[in-house]
PDB file of N, CA and C in Angstrom:
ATOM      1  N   UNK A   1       0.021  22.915  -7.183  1.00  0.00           N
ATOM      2  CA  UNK A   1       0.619  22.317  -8.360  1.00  0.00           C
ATOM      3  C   UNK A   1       0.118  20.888  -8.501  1.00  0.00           C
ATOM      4  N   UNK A   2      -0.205  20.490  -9.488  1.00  0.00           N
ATOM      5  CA  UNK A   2      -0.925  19.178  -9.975  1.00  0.00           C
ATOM      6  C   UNK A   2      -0.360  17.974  -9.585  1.00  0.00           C
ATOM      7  N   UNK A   3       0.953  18.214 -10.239  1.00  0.00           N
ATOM      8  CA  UNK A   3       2.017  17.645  -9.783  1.00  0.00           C
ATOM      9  C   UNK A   3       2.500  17.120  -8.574  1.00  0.00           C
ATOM     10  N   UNK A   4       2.052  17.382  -7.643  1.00  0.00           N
ATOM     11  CA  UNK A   4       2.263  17.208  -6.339  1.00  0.00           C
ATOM     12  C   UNK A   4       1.609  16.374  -6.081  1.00  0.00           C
ATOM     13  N   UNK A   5       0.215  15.955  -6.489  1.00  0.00           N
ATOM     14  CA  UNK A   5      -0.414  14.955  -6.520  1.00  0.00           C
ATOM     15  C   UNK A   5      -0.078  13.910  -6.143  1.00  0.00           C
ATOM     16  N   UNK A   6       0.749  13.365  -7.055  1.00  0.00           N
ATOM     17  CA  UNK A   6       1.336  11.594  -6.795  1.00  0.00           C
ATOM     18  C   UNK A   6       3.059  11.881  -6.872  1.00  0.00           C
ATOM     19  N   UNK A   7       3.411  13.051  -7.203  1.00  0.00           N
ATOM     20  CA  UNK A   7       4.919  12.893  -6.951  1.00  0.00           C
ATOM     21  C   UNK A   7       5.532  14.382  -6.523  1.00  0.00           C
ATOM     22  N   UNK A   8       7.056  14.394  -5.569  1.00  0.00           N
ATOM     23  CA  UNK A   8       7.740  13.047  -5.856  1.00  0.00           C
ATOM     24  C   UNK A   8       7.013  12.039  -5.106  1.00  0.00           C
ATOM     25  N   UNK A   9       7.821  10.990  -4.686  1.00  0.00           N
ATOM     26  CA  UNK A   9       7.444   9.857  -4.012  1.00  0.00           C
ATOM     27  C   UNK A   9       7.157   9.654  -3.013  1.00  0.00           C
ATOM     28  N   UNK A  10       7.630  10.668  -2.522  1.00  0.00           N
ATOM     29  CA  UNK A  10       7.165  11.104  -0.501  1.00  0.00           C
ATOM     30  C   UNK A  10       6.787  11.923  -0.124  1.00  0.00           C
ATOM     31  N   UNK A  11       6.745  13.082  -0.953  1.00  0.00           N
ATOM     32  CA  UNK A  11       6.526  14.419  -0.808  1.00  0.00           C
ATOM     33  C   UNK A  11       5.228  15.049  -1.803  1.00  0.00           C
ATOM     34  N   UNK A  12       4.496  14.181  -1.409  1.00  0.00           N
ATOM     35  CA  UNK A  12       3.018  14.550  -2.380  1.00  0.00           C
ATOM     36  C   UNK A  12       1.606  14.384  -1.678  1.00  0.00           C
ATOM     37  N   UNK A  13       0.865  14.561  -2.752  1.00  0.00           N
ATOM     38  CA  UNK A  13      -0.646  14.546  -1.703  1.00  0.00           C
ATOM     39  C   UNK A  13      -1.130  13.341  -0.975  1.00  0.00           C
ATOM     40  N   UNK A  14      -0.979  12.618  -1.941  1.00  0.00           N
ATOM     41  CA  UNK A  14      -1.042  11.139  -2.115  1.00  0.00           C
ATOM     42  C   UNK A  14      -0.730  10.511  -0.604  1.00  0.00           C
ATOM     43  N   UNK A  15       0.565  10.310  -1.124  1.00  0.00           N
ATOM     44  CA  UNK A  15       1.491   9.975   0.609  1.00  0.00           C
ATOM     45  C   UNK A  15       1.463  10.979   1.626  1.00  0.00           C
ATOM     46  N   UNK A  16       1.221  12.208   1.794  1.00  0.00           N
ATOM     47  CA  UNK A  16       0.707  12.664   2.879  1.00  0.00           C
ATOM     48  C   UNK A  16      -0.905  12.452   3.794  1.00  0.00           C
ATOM     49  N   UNK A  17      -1.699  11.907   2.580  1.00  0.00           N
ATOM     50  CA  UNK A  17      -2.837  11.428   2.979  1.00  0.00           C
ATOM     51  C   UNK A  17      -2.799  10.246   3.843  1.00  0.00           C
ATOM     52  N   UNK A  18      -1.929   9.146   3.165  1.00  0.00           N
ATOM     53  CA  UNK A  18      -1.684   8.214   3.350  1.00  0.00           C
ATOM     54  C   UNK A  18      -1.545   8.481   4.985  1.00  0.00           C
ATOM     55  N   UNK A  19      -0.649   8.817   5.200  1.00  0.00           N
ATOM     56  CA  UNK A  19       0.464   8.940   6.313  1.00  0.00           C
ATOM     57  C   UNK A  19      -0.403   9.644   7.237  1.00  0.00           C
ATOM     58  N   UNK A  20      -1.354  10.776   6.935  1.00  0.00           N
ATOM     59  CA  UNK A  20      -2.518  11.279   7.893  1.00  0.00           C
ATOM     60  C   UNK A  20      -3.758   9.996   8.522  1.00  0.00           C
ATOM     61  N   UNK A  21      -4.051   9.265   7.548  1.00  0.00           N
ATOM     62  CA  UNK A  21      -4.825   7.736   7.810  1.00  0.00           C
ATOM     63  C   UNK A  21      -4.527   6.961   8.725  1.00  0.00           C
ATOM     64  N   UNK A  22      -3.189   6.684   8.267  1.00  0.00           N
ATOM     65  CA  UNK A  22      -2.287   5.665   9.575  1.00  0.00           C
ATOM     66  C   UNK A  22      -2.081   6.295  11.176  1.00  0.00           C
ATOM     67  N   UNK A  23      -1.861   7.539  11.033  1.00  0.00           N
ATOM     68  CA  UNK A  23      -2.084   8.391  12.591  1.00  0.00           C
ATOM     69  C   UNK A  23      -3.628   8.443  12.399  1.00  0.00           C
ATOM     70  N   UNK A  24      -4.430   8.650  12.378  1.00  0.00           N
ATOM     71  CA  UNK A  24      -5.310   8.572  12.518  1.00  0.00           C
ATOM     72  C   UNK A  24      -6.726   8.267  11.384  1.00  0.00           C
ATOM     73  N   UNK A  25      -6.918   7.014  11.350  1.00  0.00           N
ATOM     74  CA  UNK A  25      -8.008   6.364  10.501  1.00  0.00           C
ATOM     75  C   UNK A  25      -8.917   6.507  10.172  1.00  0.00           C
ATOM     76  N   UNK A  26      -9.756   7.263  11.399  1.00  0.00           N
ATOM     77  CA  UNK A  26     -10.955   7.914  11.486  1.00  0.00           C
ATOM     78  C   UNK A  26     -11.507   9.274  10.587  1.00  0.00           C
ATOM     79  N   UNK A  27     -10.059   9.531  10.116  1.00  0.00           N
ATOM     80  CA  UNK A  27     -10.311  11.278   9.270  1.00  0.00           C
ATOM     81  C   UNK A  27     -10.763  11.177   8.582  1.00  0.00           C
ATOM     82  N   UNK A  28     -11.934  11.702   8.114  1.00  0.00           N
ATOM     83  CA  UNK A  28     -12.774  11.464   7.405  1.00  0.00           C
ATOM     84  C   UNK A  28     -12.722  12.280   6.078  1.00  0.00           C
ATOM     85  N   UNK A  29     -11.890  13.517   6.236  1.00  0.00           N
ATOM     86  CA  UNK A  29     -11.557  14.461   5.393  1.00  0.00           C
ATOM     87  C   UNK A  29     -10.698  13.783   4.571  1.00  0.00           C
ATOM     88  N   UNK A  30      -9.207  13.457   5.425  1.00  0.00           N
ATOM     89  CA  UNK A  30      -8.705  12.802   4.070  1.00  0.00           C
ATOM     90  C   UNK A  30      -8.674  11.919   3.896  1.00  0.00           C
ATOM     91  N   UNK A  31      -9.613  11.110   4.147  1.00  0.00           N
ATOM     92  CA  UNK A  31     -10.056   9.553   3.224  1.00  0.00           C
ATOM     93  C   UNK A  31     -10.956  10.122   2.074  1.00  0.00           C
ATOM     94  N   UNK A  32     -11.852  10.744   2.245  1.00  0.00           N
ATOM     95  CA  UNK A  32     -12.599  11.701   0.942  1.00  0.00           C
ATOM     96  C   UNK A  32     -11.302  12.185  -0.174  1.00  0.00           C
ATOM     97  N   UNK A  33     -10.393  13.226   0.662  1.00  0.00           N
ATOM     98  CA  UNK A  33      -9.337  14.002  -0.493  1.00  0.00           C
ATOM     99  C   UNK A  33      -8.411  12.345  -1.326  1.00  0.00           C
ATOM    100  N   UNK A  34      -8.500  11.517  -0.053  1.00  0.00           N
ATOM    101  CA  UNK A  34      -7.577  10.714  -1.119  1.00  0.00           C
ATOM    102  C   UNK A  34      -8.614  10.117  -2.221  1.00  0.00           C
ATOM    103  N   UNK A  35      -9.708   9.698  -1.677  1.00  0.00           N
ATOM    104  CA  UNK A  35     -10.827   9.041  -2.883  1.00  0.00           C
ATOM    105  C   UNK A  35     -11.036   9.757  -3.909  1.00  0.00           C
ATOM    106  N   UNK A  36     -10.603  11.155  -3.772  1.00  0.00           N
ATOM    107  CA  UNK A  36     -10.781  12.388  -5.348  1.00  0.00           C
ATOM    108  C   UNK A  36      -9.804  12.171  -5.593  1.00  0.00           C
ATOM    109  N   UNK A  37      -8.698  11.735  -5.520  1.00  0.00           N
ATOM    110  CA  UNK A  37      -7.115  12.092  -5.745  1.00  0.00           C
ATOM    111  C   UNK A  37      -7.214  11.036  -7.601  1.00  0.00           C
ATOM    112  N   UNK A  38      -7.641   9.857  -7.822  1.00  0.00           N
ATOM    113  CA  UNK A  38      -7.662   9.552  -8.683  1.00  0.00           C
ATOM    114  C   UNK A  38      -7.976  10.277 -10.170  1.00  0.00           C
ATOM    115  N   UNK A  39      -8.913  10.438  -9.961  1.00  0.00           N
ATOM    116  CA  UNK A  39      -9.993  11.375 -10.609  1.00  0.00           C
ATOM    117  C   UNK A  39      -9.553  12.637 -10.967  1.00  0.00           C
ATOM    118  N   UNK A  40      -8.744  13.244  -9.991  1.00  0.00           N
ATOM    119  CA  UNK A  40      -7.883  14.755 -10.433  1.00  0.00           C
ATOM    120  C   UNK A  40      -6.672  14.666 -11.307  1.00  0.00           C
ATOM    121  N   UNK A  41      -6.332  13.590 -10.789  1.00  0.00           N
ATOM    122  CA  UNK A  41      -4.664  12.696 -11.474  1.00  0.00           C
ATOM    123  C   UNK A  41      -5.801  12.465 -13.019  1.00  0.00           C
ATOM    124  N   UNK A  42      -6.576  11.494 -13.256  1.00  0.00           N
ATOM    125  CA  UNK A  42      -6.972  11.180 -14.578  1.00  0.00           C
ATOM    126  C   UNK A  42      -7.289  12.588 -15.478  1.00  0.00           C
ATOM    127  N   UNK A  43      -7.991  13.703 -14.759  1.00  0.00           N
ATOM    128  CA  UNK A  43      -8.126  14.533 -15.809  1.00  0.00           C
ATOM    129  C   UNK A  43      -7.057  15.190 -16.094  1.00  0.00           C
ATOM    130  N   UNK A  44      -5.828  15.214 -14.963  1.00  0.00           N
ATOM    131  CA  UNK A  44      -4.640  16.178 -15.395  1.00  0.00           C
ATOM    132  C   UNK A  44      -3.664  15.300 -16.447  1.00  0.00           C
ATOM    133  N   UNK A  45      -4.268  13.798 -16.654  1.00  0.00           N
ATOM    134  CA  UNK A  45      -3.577  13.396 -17.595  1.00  0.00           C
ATOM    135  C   UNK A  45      -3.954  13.559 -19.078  1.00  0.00           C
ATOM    136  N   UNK A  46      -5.412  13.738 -18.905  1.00  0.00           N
ATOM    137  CA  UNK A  46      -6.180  13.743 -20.072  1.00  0.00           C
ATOM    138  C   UNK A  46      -6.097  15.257 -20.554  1.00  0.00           C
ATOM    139  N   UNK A  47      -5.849  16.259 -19.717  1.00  0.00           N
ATOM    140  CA  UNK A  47      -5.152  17.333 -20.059  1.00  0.00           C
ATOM    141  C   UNK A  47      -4.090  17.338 -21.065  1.00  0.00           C
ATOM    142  N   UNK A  48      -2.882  16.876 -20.434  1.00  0.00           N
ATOM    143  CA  UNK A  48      -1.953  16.696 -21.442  1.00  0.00           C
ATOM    144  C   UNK A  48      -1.742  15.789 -22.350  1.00  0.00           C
ATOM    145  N   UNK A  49      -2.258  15.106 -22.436  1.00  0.00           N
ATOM    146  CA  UNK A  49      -2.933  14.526 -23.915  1.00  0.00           C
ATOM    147  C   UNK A  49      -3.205  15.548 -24.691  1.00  0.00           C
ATOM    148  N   UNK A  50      -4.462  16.248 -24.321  1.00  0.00           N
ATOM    149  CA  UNK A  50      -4.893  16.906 -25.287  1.00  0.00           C
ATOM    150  C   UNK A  50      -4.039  18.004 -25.614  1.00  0.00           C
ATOM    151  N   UNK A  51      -2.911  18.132 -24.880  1.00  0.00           N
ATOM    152  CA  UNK A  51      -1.672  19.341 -25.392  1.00  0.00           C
ATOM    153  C   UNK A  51      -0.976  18.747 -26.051  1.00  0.00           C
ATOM    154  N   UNK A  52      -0.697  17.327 -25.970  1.00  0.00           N
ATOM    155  CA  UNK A  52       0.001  16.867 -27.143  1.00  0.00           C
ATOM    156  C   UNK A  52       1.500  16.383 -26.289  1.00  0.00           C
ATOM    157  N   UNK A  53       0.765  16.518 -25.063  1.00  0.00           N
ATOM    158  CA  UNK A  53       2.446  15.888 -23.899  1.00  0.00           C
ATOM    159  C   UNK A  53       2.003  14.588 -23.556  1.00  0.00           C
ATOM    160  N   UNK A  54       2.263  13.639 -24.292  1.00  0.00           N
ATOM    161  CA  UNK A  54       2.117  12.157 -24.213  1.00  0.00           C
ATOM    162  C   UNK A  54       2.804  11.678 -23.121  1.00  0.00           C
ATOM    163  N   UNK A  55       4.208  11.945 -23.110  1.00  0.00           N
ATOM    164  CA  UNK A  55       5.101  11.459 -22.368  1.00  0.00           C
ATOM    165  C   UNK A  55       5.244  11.890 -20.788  1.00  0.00           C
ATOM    166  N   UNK A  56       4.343  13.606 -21.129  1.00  0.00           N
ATOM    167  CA  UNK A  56       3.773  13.358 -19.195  1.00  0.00           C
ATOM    168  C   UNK A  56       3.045  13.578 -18.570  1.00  0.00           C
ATOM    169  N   UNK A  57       1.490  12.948 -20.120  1.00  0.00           N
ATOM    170  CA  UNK A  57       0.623  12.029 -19.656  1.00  0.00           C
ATOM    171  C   UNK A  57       0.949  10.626 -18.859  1.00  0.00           C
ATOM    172  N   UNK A  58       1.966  10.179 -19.925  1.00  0.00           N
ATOM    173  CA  UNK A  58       2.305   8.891 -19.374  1.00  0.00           C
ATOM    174  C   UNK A  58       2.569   8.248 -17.918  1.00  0.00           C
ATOM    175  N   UNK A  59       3.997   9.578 -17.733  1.00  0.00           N
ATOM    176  CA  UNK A  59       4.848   9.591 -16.547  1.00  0.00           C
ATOM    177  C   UNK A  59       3.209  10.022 -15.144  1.00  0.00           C
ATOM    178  N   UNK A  60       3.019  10.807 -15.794  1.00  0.00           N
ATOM    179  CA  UNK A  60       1.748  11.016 -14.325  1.00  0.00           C
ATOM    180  C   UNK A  60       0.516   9.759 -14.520  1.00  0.00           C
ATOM    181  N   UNK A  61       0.297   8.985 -15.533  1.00  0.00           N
ATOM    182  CA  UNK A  61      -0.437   8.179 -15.262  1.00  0.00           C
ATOM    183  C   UNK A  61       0.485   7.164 -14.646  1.00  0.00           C
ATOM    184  N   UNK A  62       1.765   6.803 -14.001  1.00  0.00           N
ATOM    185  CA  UNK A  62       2.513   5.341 -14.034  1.00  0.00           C
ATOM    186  C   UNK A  62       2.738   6.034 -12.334  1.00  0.00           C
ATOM    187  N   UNK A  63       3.004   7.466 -11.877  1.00  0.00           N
ATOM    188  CA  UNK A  63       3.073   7.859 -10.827  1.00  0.00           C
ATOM    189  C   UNK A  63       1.180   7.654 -10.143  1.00  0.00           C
ATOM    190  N   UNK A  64       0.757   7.833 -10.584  1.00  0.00           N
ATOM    191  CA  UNK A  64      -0.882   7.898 -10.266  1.00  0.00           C
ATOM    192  C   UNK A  64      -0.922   6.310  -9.824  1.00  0.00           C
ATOM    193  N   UNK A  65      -0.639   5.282 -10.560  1.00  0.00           N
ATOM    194  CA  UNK A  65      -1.086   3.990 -10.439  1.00  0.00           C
ATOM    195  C   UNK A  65       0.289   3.913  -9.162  1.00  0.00           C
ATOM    196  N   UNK A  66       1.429   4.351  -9.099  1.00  0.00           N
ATOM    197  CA  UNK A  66       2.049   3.787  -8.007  1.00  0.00           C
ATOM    198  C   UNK A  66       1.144   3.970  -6.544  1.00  0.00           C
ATOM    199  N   UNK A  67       0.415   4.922  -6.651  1.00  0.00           N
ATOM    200  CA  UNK A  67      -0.672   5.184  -5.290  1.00  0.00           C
ATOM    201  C   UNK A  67      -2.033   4.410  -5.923  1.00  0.00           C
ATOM    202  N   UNK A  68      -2.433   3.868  -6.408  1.00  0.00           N
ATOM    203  CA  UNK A  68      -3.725   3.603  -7.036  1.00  0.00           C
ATOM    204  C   UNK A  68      -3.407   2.502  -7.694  1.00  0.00           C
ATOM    205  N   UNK A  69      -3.120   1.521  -7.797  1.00  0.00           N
ATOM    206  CA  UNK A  69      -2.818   0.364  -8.547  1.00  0.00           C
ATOM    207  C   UNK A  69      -3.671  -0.254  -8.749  1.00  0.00           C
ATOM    208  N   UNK A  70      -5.003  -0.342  -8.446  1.00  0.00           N
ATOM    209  CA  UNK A  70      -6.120  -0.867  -8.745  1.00  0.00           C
ATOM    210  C   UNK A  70      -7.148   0.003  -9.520  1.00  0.00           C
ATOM    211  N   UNK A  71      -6.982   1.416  -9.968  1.00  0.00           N
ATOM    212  CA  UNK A  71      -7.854   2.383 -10.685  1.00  0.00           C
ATOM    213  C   UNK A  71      -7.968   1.814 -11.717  1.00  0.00           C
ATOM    214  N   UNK A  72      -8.827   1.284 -12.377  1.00  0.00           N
ATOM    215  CA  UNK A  72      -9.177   0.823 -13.541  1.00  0.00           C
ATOM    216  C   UNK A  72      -9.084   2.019 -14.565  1.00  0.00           C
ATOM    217  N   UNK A  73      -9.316   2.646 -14.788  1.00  0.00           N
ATOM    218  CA  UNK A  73      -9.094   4.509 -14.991  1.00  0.00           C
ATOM    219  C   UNK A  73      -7.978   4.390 -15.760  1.00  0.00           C
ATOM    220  N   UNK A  74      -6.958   4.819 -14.585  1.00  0.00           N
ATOM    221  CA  UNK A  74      -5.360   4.914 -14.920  1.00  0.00           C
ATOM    222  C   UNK A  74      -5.193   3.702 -15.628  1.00  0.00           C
ATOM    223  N   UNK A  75      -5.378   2.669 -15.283  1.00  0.00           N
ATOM    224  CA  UNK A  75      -4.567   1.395 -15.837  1.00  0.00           C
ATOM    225  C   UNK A  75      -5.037   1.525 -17.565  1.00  0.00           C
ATOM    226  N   UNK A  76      -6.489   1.441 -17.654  1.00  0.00           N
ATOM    227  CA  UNK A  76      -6.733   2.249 -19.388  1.00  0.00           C
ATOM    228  C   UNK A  76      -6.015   3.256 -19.533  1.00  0.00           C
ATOM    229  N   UNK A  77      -5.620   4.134 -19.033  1.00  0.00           N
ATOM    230  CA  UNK A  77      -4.874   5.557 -19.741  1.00  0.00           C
ATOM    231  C   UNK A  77      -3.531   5.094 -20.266  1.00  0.00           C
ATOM    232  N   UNK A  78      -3.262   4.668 -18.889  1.00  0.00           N
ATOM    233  CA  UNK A  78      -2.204   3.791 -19.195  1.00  0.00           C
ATOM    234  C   UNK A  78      -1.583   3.361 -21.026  1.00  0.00           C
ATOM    235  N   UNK A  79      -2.494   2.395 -20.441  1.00  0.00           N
ATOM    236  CA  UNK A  79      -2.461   1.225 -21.939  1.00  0.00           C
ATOM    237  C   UNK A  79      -2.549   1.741 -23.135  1.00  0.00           C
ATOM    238  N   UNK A  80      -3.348   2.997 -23.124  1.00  0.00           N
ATOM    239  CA  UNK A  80      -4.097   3.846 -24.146  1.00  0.00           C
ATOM    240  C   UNK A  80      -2.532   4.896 -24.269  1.00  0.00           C
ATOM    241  N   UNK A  81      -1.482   5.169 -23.514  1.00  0.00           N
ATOM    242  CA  UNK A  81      -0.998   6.363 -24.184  1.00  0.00           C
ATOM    243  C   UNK A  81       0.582   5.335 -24.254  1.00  0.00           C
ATOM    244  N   UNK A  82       0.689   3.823 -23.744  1.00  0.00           N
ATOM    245  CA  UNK A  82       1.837   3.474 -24.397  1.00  0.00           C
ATOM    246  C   UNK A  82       1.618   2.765 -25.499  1.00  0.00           C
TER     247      UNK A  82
END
């Protein structure tokens, strides 16, 4: 589920990556899965855009930037769907 991605807040891909890094830094796997994680989040927003679900485009672009706060990406989608 897509969704799982960046939320909920603890219980997603995102923060499980996270949390795999900190035990161990070296993983090389999911430092890769988290570096795609942006990129999957942007098209599943640009998805619903194009369905005409603004509002959770929105909500998954504002969950996306809570893990990614520096994606230049999201932060345009952002701006672009409020």
């Amino acid at each position: 589920d897509i969704e799982r991605l960046v939320s909920p807040p603890v219980s997603n891909a995102a923060y499980g990556l996270q949390e795999v890094l900190k035990i161990d830094p070296c993983n090389e796997r999911a430092r890769q899965q988290l570096n795609e994680l942006p990129a999957r989040v942007l098209a599943q927003i640009q998805a619903r855009r194009a369905e005409g679900q603004t509002a959770a485009a929105l909500a998954l672009a504002r969950a996306g930037l809570g893990f990614f706060p520096d994606d230049t990406e999201l932060q345009r989608m952002q701006q672009e769907l409020e």
